[in-house]
Protein backbone atom coordinates (compact mmCIF):
# COMPACT_ATOMS: atom_id res chain seq x y z
CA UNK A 1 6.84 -7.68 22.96
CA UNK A 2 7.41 -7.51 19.36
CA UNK A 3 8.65 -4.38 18.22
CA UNK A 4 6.10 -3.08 15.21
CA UNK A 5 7.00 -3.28 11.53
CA UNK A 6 5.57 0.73 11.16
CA UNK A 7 5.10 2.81 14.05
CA UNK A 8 2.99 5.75 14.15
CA UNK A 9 3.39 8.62 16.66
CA UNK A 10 0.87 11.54 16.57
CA UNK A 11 1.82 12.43 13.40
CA UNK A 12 0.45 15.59 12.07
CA UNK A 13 0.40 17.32 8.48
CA UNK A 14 -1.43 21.03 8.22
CA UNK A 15 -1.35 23.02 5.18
CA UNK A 16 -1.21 26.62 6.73
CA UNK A 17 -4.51 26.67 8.80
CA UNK A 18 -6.40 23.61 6.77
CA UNK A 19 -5.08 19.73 8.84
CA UNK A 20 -4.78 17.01 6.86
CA UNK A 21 -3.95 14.57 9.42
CA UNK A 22 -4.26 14.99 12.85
CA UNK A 23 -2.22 13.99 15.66
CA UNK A 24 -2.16 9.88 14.13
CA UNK A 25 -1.40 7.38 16.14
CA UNK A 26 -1.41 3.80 14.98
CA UNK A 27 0.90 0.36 15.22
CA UNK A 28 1.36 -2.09 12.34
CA UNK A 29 2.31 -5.56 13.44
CA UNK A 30 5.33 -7.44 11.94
CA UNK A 31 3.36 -9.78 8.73
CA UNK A 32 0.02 -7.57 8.62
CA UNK A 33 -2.37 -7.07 6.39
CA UNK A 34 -3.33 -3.74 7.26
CA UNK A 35 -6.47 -2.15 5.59
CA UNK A 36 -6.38 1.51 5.96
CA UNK A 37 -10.38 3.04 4.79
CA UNK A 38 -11.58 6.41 4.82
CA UNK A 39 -13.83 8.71 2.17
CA UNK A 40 -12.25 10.54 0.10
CA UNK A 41 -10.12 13.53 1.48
CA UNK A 42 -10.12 11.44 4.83
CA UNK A 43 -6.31 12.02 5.04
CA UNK A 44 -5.04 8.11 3.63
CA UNK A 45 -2.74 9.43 0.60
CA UNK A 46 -1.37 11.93 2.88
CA UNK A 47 -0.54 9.65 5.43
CA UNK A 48 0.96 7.18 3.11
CA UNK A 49 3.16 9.63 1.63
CA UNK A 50 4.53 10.65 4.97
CA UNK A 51 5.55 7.27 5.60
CA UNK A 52 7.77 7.38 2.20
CA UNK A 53 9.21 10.66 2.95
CA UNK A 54 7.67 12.59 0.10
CA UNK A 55 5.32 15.06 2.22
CA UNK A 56 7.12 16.20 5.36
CA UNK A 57 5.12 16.24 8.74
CA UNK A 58 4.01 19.13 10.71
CA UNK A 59 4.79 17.37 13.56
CA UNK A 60 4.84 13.79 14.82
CA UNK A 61 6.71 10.94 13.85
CA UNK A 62 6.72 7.53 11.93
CA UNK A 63 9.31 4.62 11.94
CA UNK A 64 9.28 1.69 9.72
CA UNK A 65 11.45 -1.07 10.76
CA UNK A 66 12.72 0.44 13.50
CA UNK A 67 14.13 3.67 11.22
CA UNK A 68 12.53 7.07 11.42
CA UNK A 69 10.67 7.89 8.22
CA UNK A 70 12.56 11.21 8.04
CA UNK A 71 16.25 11.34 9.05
CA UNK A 72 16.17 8.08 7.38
CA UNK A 73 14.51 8.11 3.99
CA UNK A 74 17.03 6.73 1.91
CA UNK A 75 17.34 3.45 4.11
CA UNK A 76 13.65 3.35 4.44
CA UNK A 77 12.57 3.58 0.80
CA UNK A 78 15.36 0.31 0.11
CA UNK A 79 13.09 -1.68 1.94
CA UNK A 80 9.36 -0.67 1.06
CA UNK A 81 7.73 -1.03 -2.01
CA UNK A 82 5.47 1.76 -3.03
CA UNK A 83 2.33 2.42 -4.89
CA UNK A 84 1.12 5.57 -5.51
CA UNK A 85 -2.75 6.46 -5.91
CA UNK A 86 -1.63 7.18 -9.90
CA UNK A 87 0.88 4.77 -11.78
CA UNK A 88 3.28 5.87 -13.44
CA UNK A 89 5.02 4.08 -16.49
CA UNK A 90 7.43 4.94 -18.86
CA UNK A 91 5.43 4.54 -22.23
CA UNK A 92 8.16 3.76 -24.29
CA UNK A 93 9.37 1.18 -22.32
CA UNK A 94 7.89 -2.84 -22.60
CA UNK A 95 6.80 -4.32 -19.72
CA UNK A 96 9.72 -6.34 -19.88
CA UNK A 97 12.09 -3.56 -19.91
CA UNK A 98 10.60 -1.56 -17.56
CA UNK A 99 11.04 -4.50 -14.57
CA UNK A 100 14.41 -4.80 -15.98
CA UNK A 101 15.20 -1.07 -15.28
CA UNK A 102 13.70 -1.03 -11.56
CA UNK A 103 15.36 -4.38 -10.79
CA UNK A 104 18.55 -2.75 -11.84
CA UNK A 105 17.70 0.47 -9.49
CA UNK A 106 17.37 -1.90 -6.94
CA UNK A 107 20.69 -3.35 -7.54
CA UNK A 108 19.62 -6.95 -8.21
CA UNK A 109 22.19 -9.30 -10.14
CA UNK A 110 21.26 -10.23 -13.67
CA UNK A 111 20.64 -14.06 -12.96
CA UNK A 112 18.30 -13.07 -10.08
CA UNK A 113 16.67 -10.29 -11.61
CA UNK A 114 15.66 -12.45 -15.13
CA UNK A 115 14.79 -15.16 -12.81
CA UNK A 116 12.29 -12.99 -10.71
CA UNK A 117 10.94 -11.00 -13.85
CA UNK A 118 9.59 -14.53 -15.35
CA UNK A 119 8.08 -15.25 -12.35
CA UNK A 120 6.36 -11.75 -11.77
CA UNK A 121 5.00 -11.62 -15.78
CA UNK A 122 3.91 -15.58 -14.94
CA UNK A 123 2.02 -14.62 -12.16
CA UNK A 124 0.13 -11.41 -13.35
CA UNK A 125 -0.59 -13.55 -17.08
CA UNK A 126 1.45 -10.79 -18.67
CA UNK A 127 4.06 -12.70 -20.51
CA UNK A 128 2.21 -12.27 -23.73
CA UNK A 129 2.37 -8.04 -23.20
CA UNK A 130 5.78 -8.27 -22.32
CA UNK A 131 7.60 -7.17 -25.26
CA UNK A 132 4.20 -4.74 -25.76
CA UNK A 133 5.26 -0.69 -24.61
CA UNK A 134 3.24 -0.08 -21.76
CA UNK A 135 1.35 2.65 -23.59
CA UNK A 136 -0.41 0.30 -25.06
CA UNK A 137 -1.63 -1.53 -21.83
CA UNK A 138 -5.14 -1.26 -20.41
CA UNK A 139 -5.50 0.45 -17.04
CA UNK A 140 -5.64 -3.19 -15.20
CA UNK A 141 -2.35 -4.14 -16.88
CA UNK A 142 -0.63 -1.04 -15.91
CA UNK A 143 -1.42 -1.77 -12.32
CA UNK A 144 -0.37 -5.23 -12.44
CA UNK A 145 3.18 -4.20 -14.34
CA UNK A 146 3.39 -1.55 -11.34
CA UNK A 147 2.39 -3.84 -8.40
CA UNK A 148 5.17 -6.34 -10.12
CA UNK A 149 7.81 -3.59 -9.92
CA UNK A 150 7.18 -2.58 -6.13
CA UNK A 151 7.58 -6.40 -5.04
CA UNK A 152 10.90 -7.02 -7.67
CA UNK A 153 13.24 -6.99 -4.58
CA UNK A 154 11.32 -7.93 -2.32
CA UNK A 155 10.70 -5.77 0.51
CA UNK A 156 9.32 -6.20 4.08
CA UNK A 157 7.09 -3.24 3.44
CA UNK A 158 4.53 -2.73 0.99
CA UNK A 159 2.86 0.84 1.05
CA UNK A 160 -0.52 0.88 -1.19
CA UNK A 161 -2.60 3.50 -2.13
CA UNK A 162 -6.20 2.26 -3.44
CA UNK A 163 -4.42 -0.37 -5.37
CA UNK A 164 -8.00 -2.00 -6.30
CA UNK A 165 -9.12 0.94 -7.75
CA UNK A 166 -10.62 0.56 -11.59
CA UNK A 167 -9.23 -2.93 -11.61
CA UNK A 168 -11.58 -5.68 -13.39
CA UNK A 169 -12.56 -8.58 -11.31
CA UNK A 170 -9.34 -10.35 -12.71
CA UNK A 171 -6.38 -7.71 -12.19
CA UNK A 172 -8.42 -7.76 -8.39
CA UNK A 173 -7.75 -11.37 -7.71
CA UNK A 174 -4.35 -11.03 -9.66
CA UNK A 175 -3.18 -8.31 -6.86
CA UNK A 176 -5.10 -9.55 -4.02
CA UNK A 177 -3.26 -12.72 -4.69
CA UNK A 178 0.35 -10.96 -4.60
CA UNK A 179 -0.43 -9.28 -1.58
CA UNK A 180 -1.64 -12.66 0.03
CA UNK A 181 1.80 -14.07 -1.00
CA UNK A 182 3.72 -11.34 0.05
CA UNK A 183 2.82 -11.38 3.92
CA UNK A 184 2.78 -14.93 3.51
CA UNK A 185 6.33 -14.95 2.91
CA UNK A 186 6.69 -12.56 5.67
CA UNK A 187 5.97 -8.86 4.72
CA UNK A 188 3.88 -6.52 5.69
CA UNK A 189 1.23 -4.33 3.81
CA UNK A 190 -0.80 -1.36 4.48
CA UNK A 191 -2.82 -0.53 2.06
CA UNK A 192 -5.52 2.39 2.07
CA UNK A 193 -8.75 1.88 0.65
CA UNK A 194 -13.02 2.63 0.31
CA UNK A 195 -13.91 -0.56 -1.14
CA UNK A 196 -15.14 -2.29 1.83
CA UNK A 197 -15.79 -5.95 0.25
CA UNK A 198 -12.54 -6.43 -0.95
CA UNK A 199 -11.01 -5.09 2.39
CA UNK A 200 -13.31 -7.33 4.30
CA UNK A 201 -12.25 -10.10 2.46
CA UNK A 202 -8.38 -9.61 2.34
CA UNK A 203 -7.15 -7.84 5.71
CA UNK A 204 -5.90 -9.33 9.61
CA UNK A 205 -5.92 -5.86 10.68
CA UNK A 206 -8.10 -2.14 9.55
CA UNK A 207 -7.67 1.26 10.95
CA UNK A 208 -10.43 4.21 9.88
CA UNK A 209 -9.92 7.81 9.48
CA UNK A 210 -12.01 10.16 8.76
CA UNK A 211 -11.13 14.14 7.83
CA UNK A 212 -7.79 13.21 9.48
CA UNK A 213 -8.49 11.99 12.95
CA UNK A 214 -8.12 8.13 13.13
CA UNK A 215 -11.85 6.96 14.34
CA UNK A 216 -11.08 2.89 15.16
CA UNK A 217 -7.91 0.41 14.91
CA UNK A 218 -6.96 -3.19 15.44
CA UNK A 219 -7.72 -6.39 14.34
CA UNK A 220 -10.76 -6.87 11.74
CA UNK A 221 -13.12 -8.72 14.75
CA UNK A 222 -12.24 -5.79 17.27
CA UNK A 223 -12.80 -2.81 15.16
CA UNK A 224 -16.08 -5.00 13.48
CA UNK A 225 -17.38 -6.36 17.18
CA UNK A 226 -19.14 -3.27 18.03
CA UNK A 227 -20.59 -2.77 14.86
CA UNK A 228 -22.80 -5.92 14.50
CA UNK A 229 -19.54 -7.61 13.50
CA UNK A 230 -20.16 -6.03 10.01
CA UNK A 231 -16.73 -3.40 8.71
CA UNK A 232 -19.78 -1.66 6.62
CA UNK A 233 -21.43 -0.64 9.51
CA UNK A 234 -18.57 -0.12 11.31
CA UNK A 235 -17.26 2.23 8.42
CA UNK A 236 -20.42 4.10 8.12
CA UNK A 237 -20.80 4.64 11.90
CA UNK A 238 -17.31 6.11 12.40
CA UNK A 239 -17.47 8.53 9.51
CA UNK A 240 -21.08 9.37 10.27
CA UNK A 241 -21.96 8.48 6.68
CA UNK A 242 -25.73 6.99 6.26
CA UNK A 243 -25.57 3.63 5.26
């Protein structure tokens, strides 16, 4: 059996007597797109941030490729890309330097690194912005410039919180088609988010949480099947929302 890209082991984060997350289990094939959904305060940004090492668990544990998200945070964070719930940008930098600067983080050679950064601005139509500082670029534009940095190098792992959130219909197709491309070319995503169409659309795979306790997982027909094959109802049902 194929050993899971990120593997998820009961892991726990409390904030003295207030849980975040509780006791998580969940497995993220190797090429996945995983949608991750919940409310707001469901536990999803917490989670995620585990899994980079920033927040560290009560208890539990989390490997991604095979390393443990903990004692090995350094070799973990080489091979994910990650998105935070707020981008941040250096203002002063262009869009062109600021690729420049992560590719150069990531230790990629000039040739390849000028080579990629056409590409990336080509793709998200921001060629025109790229000698532009990023202050200057709408919200949609920031995302895109930020998606573009997370995939510079690469990585086998992309870790996304509510990456679709305030984007136009454009920057939405425009990341939906990275991500596409990305497990296409063999990595896997995980991405947490509440808007259901664009998750219903996208994803192989959806896990639901709700005030920290994971409420269904698998693939989109198993955790829709019960549910009159609909992820609305499914999503509504599990959190005890009314639809």
């Amino acid at each position: 059996m194929t050993e899971p890209m990120i593997e998820i082991k009961n892991l726990t984060k409390r904030y003295g007597e207030k849980g975040a997350v509780a006791e998580l289990t969940l497995s993220v094939p190797r090429g996945a797109m995983y949608g991750f959904l919940g409310p707001n305060g469901a536990g999803k940004t917490t989670t995620l941030r585990m899994l980079m090492g920033l927040l560290q668990p009560s208890s539990g544990s989390a490997r991604i490729e095979g390393l443990d998200v903990t004692a090995d945070a350094v070799a973990v964070r080489a091979c994910v890309g990650y998105l935070p719930d707020e981008v941040f940008l250096y203002d002063y930098l262009t869009g062109q330097q600021f690729l420049e600067f992560v590719a150069d983080m990531r230790g990629i050679s000039r040739e390849a690194r000028d080579r990629r950064i056409r590409e990336l601005l080509e793709f998200f139509d921001l060629e025109s912005a790229a000698g532009e500082y990023t202050l200057n670029y709408s919200f949609g534009m920031k995302k895109k410039l930020a998606l573009a940095g997370i995939v510079i190098h690469k990585p086998s792992v992309l870790l996304l919180d509510e990456p679709f959130n305030g984007l136009d219909p454009q920057a939405t197709k425009d990341c939906r088609a990275m991500l596409t491309r990305m497990t296409t070319e063999g990595s896997t995503v995980l991405f947490s988010s509440h808007v259901l169409e664009v998750v219903e659309k996208l994803v192989t795979h959806v896990a639901i949480i709700d005030s920290g306790t994971l409420r269904a997982s698998g693939t989109l027909a198993e955790v829709c099947a019960p549910h009159d094959n609909s992820l609305e109802k499914a999503f509504f049902t599990l959190t005890s929302r009314e639809t």
